[in-house]
N, C-alpha and C. Protein backbone atom coordinates (compact mmCIF):
# COMPACT_ATOMS: atom_id res chain seq x y z
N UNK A 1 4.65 -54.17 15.26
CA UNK A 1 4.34 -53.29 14.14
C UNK A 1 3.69 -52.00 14.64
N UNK A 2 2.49 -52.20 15.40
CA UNK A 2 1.60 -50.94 16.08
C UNK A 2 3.20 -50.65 16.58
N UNK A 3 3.84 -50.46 17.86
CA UNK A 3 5.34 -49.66 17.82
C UNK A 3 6.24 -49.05 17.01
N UNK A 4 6.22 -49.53 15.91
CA UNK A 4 7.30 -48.58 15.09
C UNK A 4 5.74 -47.42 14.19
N UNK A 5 4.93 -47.96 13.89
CA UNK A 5 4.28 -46.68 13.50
C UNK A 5 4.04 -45.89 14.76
N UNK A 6 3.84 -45.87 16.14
CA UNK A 6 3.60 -45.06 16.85
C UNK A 6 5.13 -44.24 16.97
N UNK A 7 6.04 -44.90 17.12
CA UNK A 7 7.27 -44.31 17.28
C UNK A 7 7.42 -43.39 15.65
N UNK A 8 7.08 -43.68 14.90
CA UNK A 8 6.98 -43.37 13.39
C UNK A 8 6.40 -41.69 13.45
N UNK A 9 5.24 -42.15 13.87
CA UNK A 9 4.13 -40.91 13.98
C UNK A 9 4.51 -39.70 14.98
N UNK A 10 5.13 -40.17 16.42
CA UNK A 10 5.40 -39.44 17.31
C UNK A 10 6.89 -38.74 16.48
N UNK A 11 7.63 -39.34 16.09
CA UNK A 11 8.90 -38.55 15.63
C UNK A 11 8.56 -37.51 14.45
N UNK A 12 7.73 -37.64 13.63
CA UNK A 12 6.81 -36.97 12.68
C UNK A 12 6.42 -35.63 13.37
N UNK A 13 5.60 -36.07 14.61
CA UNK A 13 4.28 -35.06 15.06
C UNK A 13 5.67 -33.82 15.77
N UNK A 14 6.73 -34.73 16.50
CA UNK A 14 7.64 -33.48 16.62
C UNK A 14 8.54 -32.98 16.24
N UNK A 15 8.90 -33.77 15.14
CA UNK A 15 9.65 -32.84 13.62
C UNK A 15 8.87 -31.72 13.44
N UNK A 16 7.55 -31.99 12.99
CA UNK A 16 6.54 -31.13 12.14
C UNK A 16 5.98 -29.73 13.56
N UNK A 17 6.36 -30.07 14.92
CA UNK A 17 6.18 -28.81 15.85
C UNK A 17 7.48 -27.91 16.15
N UNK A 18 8.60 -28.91 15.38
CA UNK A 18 9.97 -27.92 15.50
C UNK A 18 9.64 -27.04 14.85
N UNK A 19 9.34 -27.55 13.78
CA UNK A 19 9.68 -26.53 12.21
C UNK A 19 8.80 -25.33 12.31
N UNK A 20 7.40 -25.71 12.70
CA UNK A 20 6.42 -24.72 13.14
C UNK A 20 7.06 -23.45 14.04
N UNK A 21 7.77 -24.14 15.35
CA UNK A 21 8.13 -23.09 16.39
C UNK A 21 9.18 -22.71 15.61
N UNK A 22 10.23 -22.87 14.94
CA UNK A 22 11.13 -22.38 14.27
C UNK A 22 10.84 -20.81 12.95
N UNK A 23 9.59 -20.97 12.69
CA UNK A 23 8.70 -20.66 11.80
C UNK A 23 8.36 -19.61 12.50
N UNK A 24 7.70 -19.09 14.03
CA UNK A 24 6.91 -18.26 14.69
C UNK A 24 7.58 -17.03 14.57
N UNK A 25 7.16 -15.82 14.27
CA UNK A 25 7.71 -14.44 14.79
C UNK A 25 7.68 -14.06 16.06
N UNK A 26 8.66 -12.89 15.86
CA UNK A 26 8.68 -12.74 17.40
C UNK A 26 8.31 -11.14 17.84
N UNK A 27 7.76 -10.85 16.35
CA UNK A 27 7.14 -9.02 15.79
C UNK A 27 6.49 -8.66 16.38
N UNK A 28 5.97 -9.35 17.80
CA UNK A 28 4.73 -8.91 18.58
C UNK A 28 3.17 -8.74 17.79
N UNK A 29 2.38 -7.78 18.09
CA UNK A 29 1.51 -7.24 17.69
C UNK A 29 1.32 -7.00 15.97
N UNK A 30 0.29 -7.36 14.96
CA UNK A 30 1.20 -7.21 13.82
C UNK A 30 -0.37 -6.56 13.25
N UNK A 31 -0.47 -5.40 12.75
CA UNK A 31 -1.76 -4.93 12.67
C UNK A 31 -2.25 -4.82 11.19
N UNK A 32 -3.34 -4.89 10.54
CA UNK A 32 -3.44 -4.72 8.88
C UNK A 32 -2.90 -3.33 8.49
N UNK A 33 -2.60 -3.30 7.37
CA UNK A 33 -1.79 -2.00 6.98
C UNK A 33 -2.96 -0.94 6.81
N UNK A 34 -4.21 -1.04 6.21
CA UNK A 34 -4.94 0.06 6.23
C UNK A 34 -5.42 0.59 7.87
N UNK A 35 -4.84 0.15 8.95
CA UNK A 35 -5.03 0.66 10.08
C UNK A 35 -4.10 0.73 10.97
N UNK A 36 -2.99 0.41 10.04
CA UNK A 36 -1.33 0.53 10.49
C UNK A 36 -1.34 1.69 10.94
N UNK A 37 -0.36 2.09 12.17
CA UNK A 37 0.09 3.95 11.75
C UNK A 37 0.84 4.38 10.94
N UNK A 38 1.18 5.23 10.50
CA UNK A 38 2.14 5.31 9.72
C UNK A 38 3.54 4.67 9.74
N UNK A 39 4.50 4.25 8.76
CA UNK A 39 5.88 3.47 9.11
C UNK A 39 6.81 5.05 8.88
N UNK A 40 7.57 5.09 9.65
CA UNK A 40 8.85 5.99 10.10
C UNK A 40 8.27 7.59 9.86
N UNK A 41 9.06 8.40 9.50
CA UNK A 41 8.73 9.72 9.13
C UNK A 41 8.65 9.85 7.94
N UNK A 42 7.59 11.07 7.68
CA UNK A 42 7.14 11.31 6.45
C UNK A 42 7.75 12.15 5.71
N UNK A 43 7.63 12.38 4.08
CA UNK A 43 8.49 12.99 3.40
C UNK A 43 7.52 13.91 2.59
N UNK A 44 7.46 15.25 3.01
CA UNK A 44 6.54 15.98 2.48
C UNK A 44 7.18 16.49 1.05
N UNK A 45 5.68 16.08 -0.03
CA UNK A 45 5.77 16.30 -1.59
C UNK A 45 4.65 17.16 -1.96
N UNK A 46 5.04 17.70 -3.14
CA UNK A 46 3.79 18.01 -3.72
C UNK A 46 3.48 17.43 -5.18
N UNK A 47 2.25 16.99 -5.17
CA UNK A 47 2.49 16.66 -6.67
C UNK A 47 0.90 17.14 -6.79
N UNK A 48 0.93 16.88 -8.64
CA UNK A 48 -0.44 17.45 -9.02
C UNK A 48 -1.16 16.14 -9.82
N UNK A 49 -2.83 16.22 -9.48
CA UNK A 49 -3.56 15.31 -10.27
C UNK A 49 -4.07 15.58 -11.08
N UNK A 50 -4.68 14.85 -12.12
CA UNK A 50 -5.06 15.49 -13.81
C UNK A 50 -6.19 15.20 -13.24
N UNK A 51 -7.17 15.93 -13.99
CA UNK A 51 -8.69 16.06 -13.89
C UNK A 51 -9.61 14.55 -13.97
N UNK A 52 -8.61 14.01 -15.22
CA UNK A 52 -9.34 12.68 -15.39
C UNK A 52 -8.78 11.49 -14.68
N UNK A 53 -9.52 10.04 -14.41
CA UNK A 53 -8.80 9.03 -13.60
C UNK A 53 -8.44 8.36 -14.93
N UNK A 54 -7.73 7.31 -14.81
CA UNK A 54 -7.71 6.58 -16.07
C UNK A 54 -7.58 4.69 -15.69
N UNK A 55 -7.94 4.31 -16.78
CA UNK A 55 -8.29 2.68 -16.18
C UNK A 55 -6.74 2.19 -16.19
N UNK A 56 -6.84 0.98 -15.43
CA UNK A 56 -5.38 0.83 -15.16
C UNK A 56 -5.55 -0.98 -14.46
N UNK A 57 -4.76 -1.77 -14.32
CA UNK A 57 -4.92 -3.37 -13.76
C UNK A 57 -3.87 -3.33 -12.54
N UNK A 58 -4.57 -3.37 -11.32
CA UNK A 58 -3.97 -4.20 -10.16
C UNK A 58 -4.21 -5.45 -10.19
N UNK A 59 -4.67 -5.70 -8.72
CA UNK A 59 -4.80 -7.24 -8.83
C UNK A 59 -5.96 -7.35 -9.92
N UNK A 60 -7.20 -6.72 -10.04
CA UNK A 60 -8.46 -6.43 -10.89
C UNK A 60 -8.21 -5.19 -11.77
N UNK A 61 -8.67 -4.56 -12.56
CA UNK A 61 -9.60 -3.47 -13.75
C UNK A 61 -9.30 -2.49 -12.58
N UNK A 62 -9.15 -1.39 -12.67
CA UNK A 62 -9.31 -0.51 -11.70
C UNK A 62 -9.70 0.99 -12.32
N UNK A 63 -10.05 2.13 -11.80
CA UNK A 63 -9.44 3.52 -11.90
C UNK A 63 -8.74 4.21 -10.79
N UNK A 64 -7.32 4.59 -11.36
CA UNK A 64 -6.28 4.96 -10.94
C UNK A 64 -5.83 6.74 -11.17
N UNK A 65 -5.45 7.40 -10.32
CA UNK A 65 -5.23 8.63 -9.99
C UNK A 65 -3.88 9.09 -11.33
N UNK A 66 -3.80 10.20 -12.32
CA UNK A 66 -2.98 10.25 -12.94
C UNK A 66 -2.24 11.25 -12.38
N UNK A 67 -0.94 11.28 -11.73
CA UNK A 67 -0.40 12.15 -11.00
C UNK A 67 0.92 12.54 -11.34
N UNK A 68 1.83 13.44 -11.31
CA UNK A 68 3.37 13.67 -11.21
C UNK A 68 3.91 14.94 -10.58
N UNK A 69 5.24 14.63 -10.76
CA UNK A 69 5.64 15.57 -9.31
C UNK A 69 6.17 16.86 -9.76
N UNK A 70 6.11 17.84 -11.02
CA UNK A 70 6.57 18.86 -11.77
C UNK A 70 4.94 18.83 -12.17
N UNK A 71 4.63 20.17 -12.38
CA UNK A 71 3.73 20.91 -13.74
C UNK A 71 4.05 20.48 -14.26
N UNK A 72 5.00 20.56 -15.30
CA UNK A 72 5.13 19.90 -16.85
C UNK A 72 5.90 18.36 -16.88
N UNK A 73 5.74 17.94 -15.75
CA UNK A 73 6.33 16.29 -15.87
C UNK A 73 5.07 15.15 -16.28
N UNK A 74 5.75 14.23 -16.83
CA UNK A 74 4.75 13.49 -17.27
C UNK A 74 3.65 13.08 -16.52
N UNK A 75 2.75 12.47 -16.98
CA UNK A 75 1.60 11.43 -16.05
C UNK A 75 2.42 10.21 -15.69
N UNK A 76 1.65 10.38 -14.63
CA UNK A 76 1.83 8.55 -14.31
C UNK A 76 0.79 7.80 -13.29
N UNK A 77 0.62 6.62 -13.27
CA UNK A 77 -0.72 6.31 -12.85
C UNK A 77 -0.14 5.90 -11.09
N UNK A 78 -1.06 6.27 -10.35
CA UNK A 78 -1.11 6.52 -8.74
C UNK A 78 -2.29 5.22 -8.44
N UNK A 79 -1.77 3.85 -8.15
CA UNK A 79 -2.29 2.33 -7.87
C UNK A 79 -3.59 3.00 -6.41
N UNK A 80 -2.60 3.49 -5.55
CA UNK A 80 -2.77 3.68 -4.28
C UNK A 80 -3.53 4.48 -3.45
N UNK A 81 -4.03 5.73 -4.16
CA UNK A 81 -5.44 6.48 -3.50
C UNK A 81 -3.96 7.58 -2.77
N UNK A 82 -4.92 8.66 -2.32
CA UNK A 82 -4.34 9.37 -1.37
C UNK A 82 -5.37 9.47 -0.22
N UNK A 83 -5.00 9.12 0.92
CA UNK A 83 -5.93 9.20 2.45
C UNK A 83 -5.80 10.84 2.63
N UNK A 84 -7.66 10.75 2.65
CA UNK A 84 -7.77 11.86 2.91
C UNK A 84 -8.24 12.70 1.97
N UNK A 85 -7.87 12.56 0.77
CA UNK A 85 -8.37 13.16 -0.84
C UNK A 85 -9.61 12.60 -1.53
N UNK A 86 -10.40 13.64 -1.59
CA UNK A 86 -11.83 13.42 -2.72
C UNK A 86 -12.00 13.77 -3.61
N UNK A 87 -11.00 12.82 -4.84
CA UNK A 87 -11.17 13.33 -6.21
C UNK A 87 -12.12 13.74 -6.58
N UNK A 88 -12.65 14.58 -7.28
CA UNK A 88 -13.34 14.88 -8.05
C UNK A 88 -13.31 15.28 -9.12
N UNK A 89 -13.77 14.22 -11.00
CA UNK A 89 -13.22 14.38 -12.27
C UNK A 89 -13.66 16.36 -12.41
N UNK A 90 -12.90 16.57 -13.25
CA UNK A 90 -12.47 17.67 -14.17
C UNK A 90 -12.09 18.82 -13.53
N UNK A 91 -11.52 18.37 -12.67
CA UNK A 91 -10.51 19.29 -11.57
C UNK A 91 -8.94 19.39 -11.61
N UNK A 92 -8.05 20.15 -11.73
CA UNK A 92 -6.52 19.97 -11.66
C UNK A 92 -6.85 20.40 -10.27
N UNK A 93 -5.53 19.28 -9.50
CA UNK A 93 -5.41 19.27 -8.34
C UNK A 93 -3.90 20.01 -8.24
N UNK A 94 -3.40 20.34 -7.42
CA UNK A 94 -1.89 20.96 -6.77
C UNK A 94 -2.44 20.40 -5.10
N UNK A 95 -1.70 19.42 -4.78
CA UNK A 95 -1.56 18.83 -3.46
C UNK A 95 -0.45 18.76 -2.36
N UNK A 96 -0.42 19.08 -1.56
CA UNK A 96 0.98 18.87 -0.05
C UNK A 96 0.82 17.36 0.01
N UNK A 97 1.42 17.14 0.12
CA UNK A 97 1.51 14.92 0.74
C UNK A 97 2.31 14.75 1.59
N UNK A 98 2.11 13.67 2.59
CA UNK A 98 2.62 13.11 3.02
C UNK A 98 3.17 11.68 2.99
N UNK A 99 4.51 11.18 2.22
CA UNK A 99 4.84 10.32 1.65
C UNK A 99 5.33 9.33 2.78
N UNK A 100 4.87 8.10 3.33
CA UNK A 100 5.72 7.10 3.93
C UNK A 100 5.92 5.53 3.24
N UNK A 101 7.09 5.63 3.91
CA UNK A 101 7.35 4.21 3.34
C UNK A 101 6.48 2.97 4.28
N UNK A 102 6.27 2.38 3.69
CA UNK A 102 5.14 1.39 4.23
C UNK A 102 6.64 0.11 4.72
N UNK A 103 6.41 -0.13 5.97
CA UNK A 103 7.97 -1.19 6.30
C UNK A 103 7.25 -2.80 5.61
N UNK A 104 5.61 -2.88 6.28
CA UNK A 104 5.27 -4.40 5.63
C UNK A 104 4.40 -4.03 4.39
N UNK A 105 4.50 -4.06 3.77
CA UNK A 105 3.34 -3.60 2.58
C UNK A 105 2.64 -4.71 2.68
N UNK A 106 1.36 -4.96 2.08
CA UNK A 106 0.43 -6.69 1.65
C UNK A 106 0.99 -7.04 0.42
N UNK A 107 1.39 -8.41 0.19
CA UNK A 107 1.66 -8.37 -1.23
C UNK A 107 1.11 -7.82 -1.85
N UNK A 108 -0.39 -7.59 -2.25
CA UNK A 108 -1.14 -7.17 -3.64
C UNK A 108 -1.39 -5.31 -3.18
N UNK A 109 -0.12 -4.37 -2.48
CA UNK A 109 -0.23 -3.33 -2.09
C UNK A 109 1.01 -2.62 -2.51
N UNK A 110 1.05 -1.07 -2.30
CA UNK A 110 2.02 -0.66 -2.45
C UNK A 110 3.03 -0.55 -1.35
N UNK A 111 4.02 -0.42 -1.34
CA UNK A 111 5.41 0.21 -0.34
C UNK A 111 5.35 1.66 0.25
N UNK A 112 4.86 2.57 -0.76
CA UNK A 112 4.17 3.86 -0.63
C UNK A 112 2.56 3.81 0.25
N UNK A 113 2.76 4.66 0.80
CA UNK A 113 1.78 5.81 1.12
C UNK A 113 1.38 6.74 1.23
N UNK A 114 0.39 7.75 1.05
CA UNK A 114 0.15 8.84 0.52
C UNK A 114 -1.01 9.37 1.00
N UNK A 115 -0.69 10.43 2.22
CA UNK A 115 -1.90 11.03 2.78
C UNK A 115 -1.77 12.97 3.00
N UNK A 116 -2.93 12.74 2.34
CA UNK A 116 -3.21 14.62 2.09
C UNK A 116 -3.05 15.32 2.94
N UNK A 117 -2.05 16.60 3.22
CA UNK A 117 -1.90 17.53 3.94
C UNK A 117 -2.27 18.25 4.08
N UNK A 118 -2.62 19.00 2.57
CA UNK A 118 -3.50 19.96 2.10
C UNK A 118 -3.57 20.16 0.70
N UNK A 119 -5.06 21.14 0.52
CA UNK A 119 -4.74 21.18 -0.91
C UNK A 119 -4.65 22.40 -1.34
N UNK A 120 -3.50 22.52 -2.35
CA UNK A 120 -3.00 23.90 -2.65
C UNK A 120 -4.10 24.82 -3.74
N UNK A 121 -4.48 23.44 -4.68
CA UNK A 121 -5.25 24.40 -5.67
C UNK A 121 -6.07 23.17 -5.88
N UNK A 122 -7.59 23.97 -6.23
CA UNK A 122 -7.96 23.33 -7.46
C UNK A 122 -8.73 23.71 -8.64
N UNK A 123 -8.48 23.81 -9.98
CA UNK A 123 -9.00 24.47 -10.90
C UNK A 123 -9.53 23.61 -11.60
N UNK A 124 -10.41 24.08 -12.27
CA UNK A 124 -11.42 23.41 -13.35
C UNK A 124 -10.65 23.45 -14.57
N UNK A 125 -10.77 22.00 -15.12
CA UNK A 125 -9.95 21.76 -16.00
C UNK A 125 -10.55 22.12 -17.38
N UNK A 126 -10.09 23.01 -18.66
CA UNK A 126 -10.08 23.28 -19.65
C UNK A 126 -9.62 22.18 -20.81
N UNK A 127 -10.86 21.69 -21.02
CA UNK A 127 -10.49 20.87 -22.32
C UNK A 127 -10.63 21.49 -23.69
């Protein structure tokens, strides 16, 4: 009896190290994305931010950047921050970006990235 559970267990222990090594990458080096370098080349945009942030749900409650890519195009809410940018409320922003595609994103992250080139304007916003 002790024999067939050892034979039992041993065929187990190296089923369960195939599947593992079968399982391993072979990506080398694999670094967190907020200290990633950038993924491929960047796609320079400009877009503008509204003065105010507005609340918005990621994984948690958040405040989120209201941004779009025309003067007169709509809002839309920006999850992701721009590296490099220090909002500050009741300001219209006009911004240069640098847009990359993120190759691994984190699940609870975006695909985008978005880091400041420069900033073109900023005016005090008139309510």
């Amino acid at each position: 009896m002790n024999r067939i559970i050892r034979a039992i267990t041993l065929t187990a222990t190296l089923a369960g190290a195939a599947a593992l090594a079968a399982c391993e990458t072979r990506g080398g080096n694999v670094q967190a994305s907020a200290t990633r370098p950038a993924d491929g080349q960047p796609v320079t945009k400009t877009v503008y931010v509204a003065p105010k942030s507005a609340r918005c749900a990621g994984v948690a409650p958040m405040e989120c950047l209201q941004v779009r890519d025309r003067p007169d195009g709509a809002w839309s809410l920006w999850y992701a921050g721009i590296e490099g940018f220090d909002f500050k409320p009741g300001f219209r922003y006009e911004l240069q970006i640098d847009e990359y595609k993120v190759a691994q994103p984190p699940a609870d992250g975006s695909s985008i990235r978005w880091v400041l080139k420069r900033v073109v304007s900023r005016v005090p916003a008139s309510e």
